[in-house]
Protein backbone atom coordinates (compact mmCIF):
# COMPACT_ATOMS: atom_id res chain seq x y z
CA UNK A 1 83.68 45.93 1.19
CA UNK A 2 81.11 43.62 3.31
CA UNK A 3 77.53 43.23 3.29
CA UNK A 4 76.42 44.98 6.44
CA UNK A 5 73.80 42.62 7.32
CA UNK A 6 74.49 39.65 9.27
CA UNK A 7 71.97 37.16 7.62
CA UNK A 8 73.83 37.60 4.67
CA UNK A 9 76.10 34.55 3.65
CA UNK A 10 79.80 34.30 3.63
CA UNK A 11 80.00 32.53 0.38
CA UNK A 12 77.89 32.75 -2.87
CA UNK A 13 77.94 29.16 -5.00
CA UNK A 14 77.50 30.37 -8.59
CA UNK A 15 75.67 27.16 -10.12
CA UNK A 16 76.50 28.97 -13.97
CA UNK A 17 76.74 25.73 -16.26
CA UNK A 18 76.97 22.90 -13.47
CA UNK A 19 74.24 20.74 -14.84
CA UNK A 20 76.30 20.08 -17.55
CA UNK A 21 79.64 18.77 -16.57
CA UNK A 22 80.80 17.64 -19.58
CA UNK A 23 80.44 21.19 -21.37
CA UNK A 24 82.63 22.93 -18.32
CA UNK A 25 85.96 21.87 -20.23
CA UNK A 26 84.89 23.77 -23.62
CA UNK A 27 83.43 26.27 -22.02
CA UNK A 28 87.32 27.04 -20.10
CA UNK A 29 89.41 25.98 -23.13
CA UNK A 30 86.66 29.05 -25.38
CA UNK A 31 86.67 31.65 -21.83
CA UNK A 32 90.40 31.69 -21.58
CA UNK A 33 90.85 31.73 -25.77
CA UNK A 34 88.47 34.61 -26.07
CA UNK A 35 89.73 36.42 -22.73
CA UNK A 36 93.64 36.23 -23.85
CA UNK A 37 92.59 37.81 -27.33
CA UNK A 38 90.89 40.57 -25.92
CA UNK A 39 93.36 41.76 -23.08
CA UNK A 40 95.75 41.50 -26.70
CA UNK A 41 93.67 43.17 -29.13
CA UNK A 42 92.05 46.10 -26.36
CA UNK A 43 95.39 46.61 -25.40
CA UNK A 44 96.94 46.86 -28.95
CA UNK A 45 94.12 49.46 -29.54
CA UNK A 46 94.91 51.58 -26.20
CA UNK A 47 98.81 51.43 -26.91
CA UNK A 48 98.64 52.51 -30.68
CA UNK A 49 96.09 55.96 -29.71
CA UNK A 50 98.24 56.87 -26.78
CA UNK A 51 101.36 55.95 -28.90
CA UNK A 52 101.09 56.87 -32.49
CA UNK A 53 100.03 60.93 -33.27
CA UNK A 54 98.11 60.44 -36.54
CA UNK A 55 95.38 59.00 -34.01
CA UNK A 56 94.99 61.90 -31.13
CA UNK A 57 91.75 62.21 -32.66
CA UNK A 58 88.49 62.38 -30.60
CA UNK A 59 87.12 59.01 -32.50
CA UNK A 60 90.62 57.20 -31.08
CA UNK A 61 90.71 58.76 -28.28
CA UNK A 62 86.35 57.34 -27.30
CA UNK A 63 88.24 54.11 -29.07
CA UNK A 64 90.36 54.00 -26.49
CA UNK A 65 88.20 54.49 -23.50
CA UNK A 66 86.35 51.48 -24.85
CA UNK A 67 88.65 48.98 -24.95
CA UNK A 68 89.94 50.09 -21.45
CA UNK A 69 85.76 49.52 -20.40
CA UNK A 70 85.73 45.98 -22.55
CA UNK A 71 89.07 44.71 -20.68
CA UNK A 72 87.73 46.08 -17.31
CA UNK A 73 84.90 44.13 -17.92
CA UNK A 74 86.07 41.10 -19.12
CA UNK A 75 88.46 41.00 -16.02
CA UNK A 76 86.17 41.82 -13.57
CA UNK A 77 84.14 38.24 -14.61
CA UNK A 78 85.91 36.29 -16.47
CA UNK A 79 89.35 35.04 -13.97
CA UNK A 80 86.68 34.05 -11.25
CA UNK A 81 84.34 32.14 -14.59
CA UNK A 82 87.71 30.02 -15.26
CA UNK A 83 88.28 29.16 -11.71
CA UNK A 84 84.61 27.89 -11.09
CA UNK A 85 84.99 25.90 -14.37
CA UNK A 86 88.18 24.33 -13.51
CA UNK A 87 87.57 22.91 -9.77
CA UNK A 88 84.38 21.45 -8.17
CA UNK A 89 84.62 24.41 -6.34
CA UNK A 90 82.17 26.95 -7.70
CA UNK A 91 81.87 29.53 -5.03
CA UNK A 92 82.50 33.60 -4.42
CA UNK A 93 83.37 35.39 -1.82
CA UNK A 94 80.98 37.54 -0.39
CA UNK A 95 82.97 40.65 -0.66
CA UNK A 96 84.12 39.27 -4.31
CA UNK A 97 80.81 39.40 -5.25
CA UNK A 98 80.06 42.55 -3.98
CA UNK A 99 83.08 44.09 -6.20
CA UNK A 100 81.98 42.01 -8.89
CA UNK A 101 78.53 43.19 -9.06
CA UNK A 102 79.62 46.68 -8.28
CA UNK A 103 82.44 46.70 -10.97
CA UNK A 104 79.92 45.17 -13.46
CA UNK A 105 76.97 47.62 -12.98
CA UNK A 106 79.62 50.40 -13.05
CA UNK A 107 81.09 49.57 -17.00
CA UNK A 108 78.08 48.26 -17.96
CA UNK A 109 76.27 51.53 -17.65
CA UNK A 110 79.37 53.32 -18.78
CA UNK A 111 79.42 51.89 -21.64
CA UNK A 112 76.13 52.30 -22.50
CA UNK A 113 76.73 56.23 -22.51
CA UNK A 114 79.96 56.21 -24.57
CA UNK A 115 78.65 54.19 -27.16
CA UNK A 116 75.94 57.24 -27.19
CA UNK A 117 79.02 60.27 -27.19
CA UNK A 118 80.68 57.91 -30.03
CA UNK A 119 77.75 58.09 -31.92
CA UNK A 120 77.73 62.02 -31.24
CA UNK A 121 81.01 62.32 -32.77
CA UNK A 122 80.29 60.40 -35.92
CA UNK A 123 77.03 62.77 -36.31
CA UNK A 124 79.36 65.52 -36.07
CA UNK A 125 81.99 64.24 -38.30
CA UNK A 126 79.79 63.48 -41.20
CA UNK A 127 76.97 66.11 -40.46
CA UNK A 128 78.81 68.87 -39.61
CA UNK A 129 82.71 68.51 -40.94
CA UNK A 130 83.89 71.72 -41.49
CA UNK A 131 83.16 72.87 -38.22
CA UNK A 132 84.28 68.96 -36.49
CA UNK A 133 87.30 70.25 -34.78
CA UNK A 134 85.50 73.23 -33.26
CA UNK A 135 82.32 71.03 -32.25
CA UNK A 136 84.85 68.33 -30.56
CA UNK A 137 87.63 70.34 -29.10
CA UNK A 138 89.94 68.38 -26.69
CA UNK A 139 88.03 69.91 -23.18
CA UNK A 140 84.39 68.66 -24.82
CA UNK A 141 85.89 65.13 -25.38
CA UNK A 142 87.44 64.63 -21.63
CA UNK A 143 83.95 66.06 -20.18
CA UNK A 144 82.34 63.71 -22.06
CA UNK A 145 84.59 60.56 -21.20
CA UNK A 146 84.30 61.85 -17.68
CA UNK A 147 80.46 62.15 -17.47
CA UNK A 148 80.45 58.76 -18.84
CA UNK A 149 82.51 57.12 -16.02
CA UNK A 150 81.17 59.11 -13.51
CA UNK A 151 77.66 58.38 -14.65
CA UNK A 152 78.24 54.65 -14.60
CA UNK A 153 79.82 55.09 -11.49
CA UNK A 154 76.84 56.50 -9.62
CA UNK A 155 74.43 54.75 -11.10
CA UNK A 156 76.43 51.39 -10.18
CA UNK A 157 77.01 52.97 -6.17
CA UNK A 158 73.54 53.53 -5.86
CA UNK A 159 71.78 50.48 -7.20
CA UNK A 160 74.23 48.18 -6.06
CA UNK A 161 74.41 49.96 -2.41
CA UNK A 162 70.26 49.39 -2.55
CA UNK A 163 71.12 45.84 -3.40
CA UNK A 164 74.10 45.31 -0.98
CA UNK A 165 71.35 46.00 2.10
CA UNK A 166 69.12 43.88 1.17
CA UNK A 167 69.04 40.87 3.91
CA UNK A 168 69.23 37.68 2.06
CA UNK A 169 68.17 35.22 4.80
CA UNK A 170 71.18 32.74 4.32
CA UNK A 171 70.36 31.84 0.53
CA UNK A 172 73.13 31.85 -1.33
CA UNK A 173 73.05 29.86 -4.38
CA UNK A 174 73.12 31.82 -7.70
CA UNK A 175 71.68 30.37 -11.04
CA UNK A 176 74.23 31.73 -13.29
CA UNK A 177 78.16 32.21 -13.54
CA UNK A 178 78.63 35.84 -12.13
CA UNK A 179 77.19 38.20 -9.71
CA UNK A 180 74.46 40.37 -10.98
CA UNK A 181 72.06 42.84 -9.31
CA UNK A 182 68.77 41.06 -10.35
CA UNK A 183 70.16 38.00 -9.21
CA UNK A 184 70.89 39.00 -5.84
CA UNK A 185 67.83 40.54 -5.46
CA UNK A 186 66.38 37.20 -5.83
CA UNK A 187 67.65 35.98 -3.20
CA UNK A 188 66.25 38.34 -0.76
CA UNK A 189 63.61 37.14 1.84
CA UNK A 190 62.10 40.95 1.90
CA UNK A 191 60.07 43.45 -0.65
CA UNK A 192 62.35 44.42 -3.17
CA UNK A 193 60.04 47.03 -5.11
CA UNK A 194 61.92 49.89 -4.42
CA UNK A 195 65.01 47.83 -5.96
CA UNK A 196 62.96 46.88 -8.97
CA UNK A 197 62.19 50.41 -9.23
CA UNK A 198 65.91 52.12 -8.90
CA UNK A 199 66.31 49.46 -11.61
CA UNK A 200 64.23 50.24 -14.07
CA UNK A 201 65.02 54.15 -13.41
CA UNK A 202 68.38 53.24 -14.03
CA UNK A 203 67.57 51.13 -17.14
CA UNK A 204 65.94 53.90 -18.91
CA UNK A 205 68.57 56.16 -17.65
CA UNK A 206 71.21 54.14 -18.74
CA UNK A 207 70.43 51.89 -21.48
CA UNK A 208 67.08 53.16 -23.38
CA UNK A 209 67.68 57.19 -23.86
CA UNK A 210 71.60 56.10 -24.94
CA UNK A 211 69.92 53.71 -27.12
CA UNK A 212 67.65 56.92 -28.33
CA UNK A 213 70.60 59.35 -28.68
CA UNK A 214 72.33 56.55 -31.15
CA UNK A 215 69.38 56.44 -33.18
CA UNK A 216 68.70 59.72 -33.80
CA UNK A 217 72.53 60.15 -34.86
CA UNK A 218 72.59 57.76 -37.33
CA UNK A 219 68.82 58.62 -38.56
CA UNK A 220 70.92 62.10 -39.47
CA UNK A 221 73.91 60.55 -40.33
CA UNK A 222 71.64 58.31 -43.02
CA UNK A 223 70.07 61.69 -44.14
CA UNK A 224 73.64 63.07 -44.84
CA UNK A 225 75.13 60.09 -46.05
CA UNK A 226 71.97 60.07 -48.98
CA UNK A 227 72.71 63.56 -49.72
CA UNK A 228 76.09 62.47 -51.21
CA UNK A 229 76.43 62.44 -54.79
CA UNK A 230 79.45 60.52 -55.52
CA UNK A 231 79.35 56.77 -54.81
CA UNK A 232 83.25 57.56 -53.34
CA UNK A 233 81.56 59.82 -50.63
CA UNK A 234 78.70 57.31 -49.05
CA UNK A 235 81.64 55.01 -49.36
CA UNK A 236 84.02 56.49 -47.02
CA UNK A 237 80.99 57.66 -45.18
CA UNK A 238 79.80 54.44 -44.53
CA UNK A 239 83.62 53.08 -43.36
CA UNK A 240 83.71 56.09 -41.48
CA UNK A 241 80.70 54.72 -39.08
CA UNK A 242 80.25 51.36 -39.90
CA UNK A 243 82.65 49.94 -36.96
CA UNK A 244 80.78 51.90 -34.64
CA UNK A 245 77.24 50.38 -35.59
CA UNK A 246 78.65 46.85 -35.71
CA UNK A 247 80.00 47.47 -31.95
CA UNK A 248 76.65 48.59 -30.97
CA UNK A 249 74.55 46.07 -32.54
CA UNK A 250 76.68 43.30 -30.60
CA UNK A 251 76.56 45.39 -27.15
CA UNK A 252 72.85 46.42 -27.78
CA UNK A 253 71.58 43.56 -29.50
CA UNK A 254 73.23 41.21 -26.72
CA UNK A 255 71.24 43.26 -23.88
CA UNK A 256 67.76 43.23 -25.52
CA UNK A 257 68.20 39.28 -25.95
CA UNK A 258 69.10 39.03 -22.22
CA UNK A 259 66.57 40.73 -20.91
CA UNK A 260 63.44 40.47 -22.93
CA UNK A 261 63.48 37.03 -23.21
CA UNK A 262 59.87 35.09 -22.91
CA UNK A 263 59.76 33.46 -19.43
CA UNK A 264 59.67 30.00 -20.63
CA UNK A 265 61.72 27.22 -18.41
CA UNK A 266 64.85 27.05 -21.35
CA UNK A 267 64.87 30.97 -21.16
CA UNK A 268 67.38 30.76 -18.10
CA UNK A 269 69.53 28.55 -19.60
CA UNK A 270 69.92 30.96 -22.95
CA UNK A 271 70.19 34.09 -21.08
CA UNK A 272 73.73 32.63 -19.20
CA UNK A 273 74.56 31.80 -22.81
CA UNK A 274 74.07 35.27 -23.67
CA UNK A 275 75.46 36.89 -21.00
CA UNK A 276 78.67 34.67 -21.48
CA UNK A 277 78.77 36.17 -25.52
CA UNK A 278 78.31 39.83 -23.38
CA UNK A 279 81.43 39.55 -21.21
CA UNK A 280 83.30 37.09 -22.58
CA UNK A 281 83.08 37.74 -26.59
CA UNK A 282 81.98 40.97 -27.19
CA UNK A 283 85.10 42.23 -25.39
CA UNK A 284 87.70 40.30 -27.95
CA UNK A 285 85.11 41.28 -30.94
CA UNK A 286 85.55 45.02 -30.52
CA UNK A 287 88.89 45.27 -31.09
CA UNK A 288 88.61 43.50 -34.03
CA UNK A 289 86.28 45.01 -35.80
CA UNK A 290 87.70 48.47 -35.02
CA UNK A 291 91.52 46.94 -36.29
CA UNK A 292 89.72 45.01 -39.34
CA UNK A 293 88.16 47.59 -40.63
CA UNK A 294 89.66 50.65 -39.76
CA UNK A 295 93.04 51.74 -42.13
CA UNK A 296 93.93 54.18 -39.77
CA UNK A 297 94.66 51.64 -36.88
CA UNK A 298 96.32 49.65 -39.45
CA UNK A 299 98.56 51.89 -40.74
CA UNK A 300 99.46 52.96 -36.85
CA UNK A 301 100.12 49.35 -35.92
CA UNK A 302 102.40 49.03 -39.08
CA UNK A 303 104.14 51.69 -37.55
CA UNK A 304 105.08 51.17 -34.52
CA UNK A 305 105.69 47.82 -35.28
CA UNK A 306 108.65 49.14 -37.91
CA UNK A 307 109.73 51.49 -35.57
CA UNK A 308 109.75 48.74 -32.88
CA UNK A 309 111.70 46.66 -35.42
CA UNK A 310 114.11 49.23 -36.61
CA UNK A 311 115.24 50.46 -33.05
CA UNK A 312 115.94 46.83 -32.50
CA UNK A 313 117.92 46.74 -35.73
CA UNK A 314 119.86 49.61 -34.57
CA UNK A 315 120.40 48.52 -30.98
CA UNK A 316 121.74 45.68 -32.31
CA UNK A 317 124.20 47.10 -34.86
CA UNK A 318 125.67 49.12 -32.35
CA UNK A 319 126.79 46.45 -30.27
């Protein structure tokens, strides 16, 4: 895919953390750490729901779609990050930014909306049990994973599409480490107000009435949970939700940092820092927190790795 105007530049130099050199190694050696662990741990997590039974449950299978978004991400950024760090090169193709941008604005909005139908489910699991299975039957839970992706996905064709036109005049040096729509829209020598306002139609969209749906869950879910008698109860309660809201709080709480920062001259320089925690550790830190704390993916991942282990056992005692 090209930019279809011809005052746009063939390359994009991504600055990201060039004005300080000496940080660049770290900042590889941490990337590459972080991005290994969470291909591992968001893959674990896929494998184990499609694999093990005991989780073809509409919580693993949400799980599931959000470790496939976090790895999508962190792929989509983070191989072109550790290039730029490692050479004096640091530029992008055109067309790679374009995908990047595009692929970006796609899961970022995605995920947004999941987070939201995750929260729906725990509302419905601790609200309404008795009737949870009938609430999220299997056709509710792929039309919800599929109005997710295809809401991310139009959201990302259009404002990225609106971005892709504008003409940017030959600039082509970005102040940060990836391709983002704000960014780019920088760098345009025209009006972008129509831009700025597909954006911040998309941003309530996409990122403040999820934001509302998860809040109003869990303000029922905390009515419920206080309605317990037995300590036992709000315990497993709690567990029940508790990964969720950690995941959210590090997606949500990373987005409200990046973009309603004060515009001071060092605000810049933290929001690449931030956006480095978004795509680079939030990704290995779901996985995590779902595996730490859940007994259920524990259990599963004992399991298959004894099965694993005693079909090689048996393979080998029958040579």
């Amino acid at each position: 895919m090209e930019i279809a105007n011809a005052s746009s530049p063939e390359v994009f130099v991504l600055l990201a953390f060039s004005s300080r050199p000496s940080l660049e190694p770290i900042l590889f050696v941490l990337a590459l750490g972080f991005y290994v662990v969470s291909l591992l741990g968001n893959g674990t997590i896929i494998l184990v729901s499609c694999v093990d039974v005991h989780l073809h449950t509409p919580m693993y299978f949400f799980l599931a779609n959000l470790s496939s978004l976090d790895v999508s991400l962190a792929t989509s950024i983070v191989p072109q990050f550790l290039v730029n760090l490692w050479g004096p090169q640091k530029t992008i193709s055109c067309g790679g930014c374009v995908v990047q941008f595009y692929i970006s604005h796609w899961l970022g909005a995605t995920e947004c909306v999941l987070l939201a139908v995750m929260s729906y489910d725990r509302f419905a699991a601790i609200c309404r049990p008795l009737q949870y299975t009938i609430i999220m039957h299997p056709r509710l839970c792929l039309s919800l994973a599929f109005i997710s992706w295809l809401g991310g996905l139009i959201n990302s064709m259009v404002g990225s599409t609106l971005t892709m036109l504008l003409p940017l005049c030959g600039n082509n040096r970005i102040d940060h480490f990836l391709c983002e729509m704000p960014l780019i829209m920088q760098l345009a020598c025209v009006d972008t107000s129509l831009n700025e306002v597909e954006m911040y139609v998309a941003s309530f969209i996409f990122v403040v009435l999820p934001l509302g749906l998860i809040l109003v869950s869990y303000g029922h879910i905390a009515c419920a949970v206080l309605k317990i008698s037995s300590a036992e109860g709000r315990r497993k309660a709690f567990n029940t939700c508790s990964s969720h809201v950690a995941v959210v709080a590090l997606f949500y709480g990373s987005i409200i940092f990046m973009y309603l920062q004060p515009a001071k001259s060092n605000s810049h320089e933290r929001g690449k820092f931030l956006a480095l925690f978004y795509t680079v550790v939030t990704p290995m830190l779901n996985p995590l927190i779902y595996t730490l704390r859940n007994k259920d993916v524990k259990k599963a991942l004992r399991r298959l790795v004894l099965e694993k282990s005693c079909g090689f056992v048996g393979t080998r005692g029958h040579i």
